[in-house]
C-alpha atoms as a PDB file:
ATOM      1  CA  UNK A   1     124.625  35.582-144.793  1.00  0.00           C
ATOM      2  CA  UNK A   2     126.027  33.133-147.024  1.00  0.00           C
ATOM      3  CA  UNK A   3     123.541  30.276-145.684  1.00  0.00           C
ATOM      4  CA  UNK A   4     120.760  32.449-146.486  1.00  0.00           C
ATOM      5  CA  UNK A   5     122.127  33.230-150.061  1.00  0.00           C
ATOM      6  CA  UNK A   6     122.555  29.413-150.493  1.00  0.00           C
ATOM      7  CA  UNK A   7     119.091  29.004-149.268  1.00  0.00           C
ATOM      8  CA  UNK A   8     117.476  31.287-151.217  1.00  0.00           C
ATOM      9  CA  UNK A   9     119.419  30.187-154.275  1.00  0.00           C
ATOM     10  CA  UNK A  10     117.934  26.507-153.872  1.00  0.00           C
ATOM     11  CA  UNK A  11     114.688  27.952-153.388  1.00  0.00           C
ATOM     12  CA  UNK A  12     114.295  28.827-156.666  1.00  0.00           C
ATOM     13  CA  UNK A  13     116.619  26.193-158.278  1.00  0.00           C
ATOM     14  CA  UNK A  14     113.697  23.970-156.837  1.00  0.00           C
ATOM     15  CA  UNK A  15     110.933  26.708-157.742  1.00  0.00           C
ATOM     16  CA  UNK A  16     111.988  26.199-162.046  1.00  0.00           C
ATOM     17  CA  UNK A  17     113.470  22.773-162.012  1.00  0.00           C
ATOM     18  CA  UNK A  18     112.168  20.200-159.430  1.00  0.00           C
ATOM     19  CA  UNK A  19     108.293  21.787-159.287  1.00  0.00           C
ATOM     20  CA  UNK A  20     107.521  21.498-163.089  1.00  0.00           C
ATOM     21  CA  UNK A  21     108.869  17.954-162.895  1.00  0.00           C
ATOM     22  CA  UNK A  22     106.902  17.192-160.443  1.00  0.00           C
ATOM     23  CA  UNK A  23     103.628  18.590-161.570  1.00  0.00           C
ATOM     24  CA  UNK A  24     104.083  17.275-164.986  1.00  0.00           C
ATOM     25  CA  UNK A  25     104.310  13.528-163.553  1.00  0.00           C
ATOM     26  CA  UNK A  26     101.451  13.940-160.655  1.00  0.00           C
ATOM     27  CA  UNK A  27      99.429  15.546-163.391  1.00  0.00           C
ATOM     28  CA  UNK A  28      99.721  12.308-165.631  1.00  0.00           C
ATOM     29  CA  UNK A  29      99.213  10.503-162.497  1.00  0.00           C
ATOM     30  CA  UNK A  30      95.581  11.989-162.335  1.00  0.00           C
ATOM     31  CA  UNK A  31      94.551  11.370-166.172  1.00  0.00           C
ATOM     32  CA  UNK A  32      95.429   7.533-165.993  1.00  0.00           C
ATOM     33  CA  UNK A  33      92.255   6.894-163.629  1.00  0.00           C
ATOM     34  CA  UNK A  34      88.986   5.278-165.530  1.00  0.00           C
ATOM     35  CA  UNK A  35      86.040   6.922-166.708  1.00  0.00           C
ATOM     36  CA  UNK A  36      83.135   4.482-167.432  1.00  0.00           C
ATOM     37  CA  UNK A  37      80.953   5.250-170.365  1.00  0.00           C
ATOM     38  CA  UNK A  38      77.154   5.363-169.594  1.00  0.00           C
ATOM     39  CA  UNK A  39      76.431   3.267-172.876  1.00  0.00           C
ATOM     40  CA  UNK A  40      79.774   0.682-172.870  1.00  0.00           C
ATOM     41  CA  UNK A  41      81.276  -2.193-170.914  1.00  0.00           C
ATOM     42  CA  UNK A  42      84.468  -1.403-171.243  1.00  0.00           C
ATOM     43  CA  UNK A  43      86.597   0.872-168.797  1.00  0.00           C
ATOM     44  CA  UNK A  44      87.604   4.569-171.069  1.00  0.00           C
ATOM     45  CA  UNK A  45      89.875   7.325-170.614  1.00  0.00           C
ATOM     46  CA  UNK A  46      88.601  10.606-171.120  1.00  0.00           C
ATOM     47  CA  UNK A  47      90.577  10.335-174.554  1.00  0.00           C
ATOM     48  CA  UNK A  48      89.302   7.219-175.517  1.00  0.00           C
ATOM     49  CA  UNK A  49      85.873   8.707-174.866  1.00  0.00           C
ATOM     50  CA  UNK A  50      86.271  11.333-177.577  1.00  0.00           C
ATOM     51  CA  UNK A  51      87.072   9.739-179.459  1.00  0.00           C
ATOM     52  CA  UNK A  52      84.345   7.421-179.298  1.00  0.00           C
ATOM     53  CA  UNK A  53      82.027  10.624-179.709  1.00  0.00           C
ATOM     54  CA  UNK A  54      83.769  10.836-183.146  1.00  0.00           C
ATOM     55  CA  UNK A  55      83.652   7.752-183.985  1.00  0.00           C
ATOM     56  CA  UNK A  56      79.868   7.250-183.302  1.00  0.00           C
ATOM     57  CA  UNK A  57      78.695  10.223-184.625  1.00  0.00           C
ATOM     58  CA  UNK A  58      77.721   9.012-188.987  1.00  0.00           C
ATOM     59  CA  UNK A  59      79.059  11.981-190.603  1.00  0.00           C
ATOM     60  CA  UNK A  60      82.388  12.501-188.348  1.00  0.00           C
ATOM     61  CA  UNK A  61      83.264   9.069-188.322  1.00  0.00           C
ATOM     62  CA  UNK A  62      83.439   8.769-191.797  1.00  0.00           C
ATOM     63  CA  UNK A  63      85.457  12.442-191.734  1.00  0.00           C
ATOM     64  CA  UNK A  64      88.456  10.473-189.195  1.00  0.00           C
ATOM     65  CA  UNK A  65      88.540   7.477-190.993  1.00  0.00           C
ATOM     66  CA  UNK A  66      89.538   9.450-194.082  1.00  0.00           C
ATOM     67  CA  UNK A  67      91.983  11.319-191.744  1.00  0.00           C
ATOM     68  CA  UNK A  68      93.261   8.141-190.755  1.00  0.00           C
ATOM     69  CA  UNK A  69      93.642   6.688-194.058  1.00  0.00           C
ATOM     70  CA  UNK A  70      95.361  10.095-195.195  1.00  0.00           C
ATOM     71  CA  UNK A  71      97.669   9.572-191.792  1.00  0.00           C
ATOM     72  CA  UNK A  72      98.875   5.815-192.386  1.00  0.00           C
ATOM     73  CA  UNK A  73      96.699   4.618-189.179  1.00  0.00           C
ATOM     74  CA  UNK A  74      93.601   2.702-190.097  1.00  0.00           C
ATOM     75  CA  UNK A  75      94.431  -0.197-188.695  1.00  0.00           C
ATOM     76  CA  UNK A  76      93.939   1.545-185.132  1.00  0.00           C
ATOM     77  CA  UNK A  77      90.981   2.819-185.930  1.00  0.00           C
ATOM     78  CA  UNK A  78      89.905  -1.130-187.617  1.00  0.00           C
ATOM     79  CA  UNK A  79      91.145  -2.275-184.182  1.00  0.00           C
ATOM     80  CA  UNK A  80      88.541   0.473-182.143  1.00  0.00           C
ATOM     81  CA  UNK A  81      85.526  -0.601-184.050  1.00  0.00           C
ATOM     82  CA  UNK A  82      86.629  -4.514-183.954  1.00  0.00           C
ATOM     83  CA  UNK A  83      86.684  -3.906-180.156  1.00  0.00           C
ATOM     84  CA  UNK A  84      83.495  -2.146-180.078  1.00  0.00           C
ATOM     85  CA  UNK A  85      81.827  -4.676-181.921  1.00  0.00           C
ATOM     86  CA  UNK A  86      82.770  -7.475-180.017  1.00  0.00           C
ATOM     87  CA  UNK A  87      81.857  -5.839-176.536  1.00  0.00           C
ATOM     88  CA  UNK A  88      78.392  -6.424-178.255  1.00  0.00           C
ATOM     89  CA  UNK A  89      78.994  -9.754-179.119  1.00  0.00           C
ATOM     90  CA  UNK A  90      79.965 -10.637-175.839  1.00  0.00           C
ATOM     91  CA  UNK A  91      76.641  -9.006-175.026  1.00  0.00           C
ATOM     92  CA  UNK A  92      74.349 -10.756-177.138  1.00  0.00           C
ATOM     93  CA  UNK A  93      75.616 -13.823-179.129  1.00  0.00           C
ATOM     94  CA  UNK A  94      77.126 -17.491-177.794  1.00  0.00           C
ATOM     95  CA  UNK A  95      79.994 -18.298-176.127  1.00  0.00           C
ATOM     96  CA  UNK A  96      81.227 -19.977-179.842  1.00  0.00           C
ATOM     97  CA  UNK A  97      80.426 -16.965-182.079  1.00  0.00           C
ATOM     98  CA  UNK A  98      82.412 -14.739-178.859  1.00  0.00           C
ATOM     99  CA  UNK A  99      85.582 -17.480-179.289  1.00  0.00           C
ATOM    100  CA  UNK A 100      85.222 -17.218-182.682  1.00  0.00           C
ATOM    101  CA  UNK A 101      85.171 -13.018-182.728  1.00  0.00           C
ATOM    102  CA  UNK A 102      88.182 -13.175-180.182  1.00  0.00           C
ATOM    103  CA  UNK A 103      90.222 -15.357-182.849  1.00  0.00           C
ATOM    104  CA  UNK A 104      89.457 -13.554-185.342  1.00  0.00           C
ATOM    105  CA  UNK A 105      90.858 -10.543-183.342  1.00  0.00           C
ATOM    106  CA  UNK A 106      93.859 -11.737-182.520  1.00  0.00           C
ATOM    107  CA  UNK A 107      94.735 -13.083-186.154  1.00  0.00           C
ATOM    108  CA  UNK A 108      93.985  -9.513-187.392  1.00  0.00           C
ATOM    109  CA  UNK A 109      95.131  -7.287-185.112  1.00  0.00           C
ATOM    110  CA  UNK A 110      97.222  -8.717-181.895  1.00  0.00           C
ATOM    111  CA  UNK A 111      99.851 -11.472-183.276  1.00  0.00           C
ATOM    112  CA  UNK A 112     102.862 -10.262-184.656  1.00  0.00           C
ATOM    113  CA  UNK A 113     102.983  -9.468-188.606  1.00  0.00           C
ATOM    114  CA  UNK A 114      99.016  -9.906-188.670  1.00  0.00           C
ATOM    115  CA  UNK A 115      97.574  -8.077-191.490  1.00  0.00           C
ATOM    116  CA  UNK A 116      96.678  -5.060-189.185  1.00  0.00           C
ATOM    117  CA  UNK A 117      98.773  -5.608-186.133  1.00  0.00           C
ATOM    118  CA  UNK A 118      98.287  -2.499-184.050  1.00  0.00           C
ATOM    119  CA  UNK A 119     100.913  -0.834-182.262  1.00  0.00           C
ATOM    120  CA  UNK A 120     100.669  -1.776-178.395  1.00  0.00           C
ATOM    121  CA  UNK A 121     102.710  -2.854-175.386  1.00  0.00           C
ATOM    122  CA  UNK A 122     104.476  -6.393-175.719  1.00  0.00           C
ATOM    123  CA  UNK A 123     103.469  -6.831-172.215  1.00  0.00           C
ATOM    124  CA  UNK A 124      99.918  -6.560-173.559  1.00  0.00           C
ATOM    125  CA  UNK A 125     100.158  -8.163-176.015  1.00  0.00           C
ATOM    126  CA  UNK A 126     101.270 -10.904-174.256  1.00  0.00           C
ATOM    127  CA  UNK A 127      98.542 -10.689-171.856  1.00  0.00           C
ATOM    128  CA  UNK A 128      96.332 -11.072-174.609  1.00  0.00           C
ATOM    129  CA  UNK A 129      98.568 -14.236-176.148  1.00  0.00           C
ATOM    130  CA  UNK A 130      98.674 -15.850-172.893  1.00  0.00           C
ATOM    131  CA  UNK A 131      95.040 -15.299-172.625  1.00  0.00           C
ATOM    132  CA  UNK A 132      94.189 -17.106-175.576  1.00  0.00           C
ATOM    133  CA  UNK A 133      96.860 -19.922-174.834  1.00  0.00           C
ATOM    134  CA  UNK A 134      95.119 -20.274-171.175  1.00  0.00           C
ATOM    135  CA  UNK A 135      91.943 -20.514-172.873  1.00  0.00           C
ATOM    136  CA  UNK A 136      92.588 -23.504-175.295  1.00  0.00           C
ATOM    137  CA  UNK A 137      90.551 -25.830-173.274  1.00  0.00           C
ATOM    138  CA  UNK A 138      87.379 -23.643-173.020  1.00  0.00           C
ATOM    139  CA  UNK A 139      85.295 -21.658-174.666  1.00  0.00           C
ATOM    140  CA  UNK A 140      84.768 -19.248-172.458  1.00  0.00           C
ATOM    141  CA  UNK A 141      86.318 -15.643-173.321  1.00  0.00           C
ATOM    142  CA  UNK A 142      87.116 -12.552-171.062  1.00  0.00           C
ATOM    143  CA  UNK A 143      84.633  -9.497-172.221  1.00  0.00           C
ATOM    144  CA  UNK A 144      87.644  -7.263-171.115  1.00  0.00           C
ATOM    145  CA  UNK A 145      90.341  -9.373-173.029  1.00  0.00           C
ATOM    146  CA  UNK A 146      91.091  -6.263-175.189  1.00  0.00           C
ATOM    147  CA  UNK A 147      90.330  -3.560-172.669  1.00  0.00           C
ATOM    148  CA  UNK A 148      94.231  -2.397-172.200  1.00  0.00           C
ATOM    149  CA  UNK A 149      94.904  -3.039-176.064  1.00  0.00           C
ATOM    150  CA  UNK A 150      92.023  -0.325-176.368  1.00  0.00           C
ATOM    151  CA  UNK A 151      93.297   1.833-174.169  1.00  0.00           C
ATOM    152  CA  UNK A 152      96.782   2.260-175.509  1.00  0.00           C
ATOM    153  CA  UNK A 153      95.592   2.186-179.449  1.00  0.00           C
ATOM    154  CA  UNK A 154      92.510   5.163-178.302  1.00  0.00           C
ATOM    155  CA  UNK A 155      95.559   6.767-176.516  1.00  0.00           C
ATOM    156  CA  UNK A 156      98.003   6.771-179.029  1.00  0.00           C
ATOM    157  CA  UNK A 157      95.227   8.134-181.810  1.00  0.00           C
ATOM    158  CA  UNK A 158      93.788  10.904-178.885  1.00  0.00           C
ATOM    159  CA  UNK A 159      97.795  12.003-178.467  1.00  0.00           C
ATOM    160  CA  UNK A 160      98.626  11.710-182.216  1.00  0.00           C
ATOM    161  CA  UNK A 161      95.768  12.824-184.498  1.00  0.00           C
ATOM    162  CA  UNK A 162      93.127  14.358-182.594  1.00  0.00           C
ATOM    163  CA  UNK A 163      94.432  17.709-182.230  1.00  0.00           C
ATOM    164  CA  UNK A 164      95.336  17.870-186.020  1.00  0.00           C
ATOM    165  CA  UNK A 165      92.030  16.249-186.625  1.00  0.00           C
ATOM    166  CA  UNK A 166      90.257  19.188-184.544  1.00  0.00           C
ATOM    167  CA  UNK A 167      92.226  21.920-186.280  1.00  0.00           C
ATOM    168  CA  UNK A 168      91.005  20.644-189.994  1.00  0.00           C
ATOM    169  CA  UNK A 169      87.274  20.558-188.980  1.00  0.00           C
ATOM    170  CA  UNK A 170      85.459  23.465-189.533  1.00  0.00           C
ATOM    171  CA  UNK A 171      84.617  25.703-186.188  1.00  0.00           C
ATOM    172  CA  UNK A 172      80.328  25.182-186.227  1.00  0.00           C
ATOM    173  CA  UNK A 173      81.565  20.962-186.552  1.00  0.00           C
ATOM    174  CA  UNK A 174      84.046  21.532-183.196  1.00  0.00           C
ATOM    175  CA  UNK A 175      81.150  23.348-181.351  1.00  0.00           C
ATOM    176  CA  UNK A 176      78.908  20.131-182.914  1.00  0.00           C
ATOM    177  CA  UNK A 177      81.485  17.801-181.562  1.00  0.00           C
ATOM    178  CA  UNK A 178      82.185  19.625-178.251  1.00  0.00           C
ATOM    179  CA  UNK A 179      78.862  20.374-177.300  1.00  0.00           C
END
């Protein structure tokens, strides 16, 4: 009798403790895998990717860049279209203007106390160092150098200003957006 009352009470000490702790990690387990974009190079998240919507779209674009000025974060969202545009570089100009782009990159955005360093990972950051210092002697530039920086800074926008973002927006612009 008293085995079964033990029993039963671990039962549900592991029914409201251990089983939301575990479906809260597996479930962050299952949003960390890629999505690739039809019309980009680079590797998204389904955050990243809508905010890429947003951010493509004339008239809502400018609408979260003044939401990001109002917020303090406009160097994230400098950092997003810096990335965006040199995915196209590396698609259509020379390995020097690509070098070039990529230095100009990580003086504005990547190297500590730049004049918009953007909030990521040290360990990406120094991924992206090392990359440059491994790189003295040639020209040649990864096209996914910045993929993880992107990643973390679309992340950290998605988890921290989309939802407010989506809630000042007027319901017929969410449907626009959404649909």
């Amino acid at each position: 009798m008293i085995y079964a009352n033990l029993c039963g009470i671990m039962l549900i000490l592991m029914i409201n403790f251990a089983f939301p702790i575990w479906l809260v990690r597996n479930r962050n387990r299952r949003h960390r895998g890629k999505v690739y974009a039809t019309n980009l190079s680079s590797p998204q998240t389904v955050k990243s990717g809508r905010l890429l919507a947003i951010i493509k779209d004339e008239e809502f674009g400018k609408k979260l860049e003044d939401f990001c000025r109002e917020n303090y974060c406009l160097d994230s969202l400098y950092f997003i279209y810096f990335v965006l545009e040199f995915l196209k570089d590396v698609e259509t100009k020379e390995t020097d203007d690509i070098s070039q782009s990529f230095q100009r990159g990580l003086n504005q955005f990547i190297l500590p106390f730049s004049r918009l360093e953007v909030n990521i990972s040290s360990k990406c950051r120094q991924r992206i160092v090392a990359s440059q210092s491994s790189q003295q002697g040639s020209q040649e530039v990864p096209s996914d150098i910045f993929n993880e920086a992107f990643e973390e800074v679309a992340g950290m926008l998605y988890e921290n200003l989309y939802t407010s973002f989506m809630r000042r927006l007027k319901p017929l612009e969410k449907a626009m957006i959404s649909g």
